[in-house]
Protein backbone atom coordinates (compact mmCIF):
# COMPACT_ATOMS: atom_id res chain seq x y z
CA UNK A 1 15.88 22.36 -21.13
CA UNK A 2 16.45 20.20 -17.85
CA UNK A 3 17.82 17.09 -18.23
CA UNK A 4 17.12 13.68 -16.42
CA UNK A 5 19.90 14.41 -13.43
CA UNK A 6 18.68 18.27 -12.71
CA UNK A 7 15.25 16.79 -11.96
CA UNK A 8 16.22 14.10 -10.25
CA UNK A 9 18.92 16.14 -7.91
CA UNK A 10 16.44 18.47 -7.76
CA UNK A 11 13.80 15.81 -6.39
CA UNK A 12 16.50 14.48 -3.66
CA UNK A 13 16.77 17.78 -2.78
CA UNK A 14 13.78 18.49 -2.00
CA UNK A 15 13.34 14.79 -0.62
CA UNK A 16 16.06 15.75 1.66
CA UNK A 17 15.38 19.61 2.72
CA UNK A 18 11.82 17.99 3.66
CA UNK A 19 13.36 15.44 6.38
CA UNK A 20 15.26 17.99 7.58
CA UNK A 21 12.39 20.60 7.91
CA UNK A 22 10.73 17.97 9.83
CA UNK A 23 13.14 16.73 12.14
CA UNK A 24 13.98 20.54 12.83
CA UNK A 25 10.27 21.27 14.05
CA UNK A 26 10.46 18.33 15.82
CA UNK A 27 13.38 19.29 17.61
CA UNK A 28 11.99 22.72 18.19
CA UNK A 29 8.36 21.43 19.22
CA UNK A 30 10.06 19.44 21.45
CA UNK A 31 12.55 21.81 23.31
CA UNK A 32 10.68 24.90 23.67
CA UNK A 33 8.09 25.13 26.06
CA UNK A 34 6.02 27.93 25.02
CA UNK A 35 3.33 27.79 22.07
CA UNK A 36 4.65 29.61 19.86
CA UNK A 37 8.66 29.47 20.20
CA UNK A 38 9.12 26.13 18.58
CA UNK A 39 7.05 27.48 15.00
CA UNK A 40 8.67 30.60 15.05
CA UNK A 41 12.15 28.94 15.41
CA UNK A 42 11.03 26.22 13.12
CA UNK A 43 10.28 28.89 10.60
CA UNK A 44 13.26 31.26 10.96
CA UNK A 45 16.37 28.52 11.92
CA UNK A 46 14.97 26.24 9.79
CA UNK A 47 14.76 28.14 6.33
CA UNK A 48 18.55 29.44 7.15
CA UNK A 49 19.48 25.47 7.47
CA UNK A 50 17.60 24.69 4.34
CA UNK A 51 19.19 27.66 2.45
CA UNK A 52 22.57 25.96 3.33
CA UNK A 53 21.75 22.68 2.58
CA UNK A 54 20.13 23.53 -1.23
CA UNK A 55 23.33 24.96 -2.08
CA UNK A 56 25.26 22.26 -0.70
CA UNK A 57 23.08 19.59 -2.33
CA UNK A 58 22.98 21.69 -5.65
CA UNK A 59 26.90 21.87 -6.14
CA UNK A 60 26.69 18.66 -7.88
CA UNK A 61 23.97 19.10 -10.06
CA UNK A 62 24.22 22.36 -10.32
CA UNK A 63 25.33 22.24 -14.33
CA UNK A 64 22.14 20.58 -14.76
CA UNK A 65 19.65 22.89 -13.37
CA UNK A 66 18.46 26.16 -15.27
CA UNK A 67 16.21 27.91 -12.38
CA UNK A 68 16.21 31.11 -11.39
CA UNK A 69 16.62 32.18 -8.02
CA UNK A 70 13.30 32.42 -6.66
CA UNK A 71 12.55 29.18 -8.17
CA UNK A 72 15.69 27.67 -6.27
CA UNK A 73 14.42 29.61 -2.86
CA UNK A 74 10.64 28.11 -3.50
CA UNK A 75 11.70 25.39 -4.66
CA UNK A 76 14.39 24.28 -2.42
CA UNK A 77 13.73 26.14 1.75
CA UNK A 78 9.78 27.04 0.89
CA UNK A 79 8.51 23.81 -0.19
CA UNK A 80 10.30 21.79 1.95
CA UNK A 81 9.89 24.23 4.83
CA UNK A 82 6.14 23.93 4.12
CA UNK A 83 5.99 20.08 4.02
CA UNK A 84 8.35 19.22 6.54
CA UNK A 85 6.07 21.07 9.20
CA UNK A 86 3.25 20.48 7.97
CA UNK A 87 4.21 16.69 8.65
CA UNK A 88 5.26 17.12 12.25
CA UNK A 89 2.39 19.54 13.23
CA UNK A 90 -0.10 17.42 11.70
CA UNK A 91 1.00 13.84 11.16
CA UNK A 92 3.12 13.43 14.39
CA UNK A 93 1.64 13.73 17.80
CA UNK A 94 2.41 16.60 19.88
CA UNK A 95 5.52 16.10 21.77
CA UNK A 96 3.31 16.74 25.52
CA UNK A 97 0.96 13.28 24.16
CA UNK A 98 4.18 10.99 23.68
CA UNK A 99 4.88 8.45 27.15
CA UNK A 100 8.40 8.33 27.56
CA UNK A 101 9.74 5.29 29.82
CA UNK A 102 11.02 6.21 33.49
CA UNK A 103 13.38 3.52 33.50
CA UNK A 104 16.03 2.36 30.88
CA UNK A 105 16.39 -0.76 31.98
């Protein structure tokens, strides 16, 4: 049975992973400069940085979740993965459609 804290670790981990999935395809989208680079690094660098992050975030509520692995992998680098792209791609502009100032004064 899961308790109160492994769901809500659980939820601010996959809170969390899904910022970071975002701001990872962001980062991508905006330094690569070819169509597809940015999505495939987005997928590839960005479920290895999720991976590490789940089991950094589940050390301490780890006692509290019963998943199995595949659960923890969907769960924790596939959902996220999913929704934090899914965000930039389609709720964020495309990084060629922002103006960016000339001048910083």
């Amino acid at each position: 049975m899961v308790s109160v804290v492994g769901l809500v670790g659980l939820v601010v981990i996959v809170l969390v992973n899904s910022a970071v999935a975002a701001l990872v395809t962001r980062f991508f989208r905006v330094r690569m400069n070819t169509r597809w680079g940015g999505a495939l690094y987005s997928v590839l660098f960005g479920a290895f940085v999720l991976l590490l992050l789940s089991v950094l975030l589940s050390v301490p509520v780890g006692p509290f979740i019963t998943l199995g692995t595949i659960t923890f992998l969907s769960l924790g680098v596939v959902l996220p993965l999913v929704v934090g792209m899914t965000f930039d791609y389609v709720w964020m502009p495309s990084p060629d459609e922002v103006d960016l100032p000339t001048s910083t004064n």
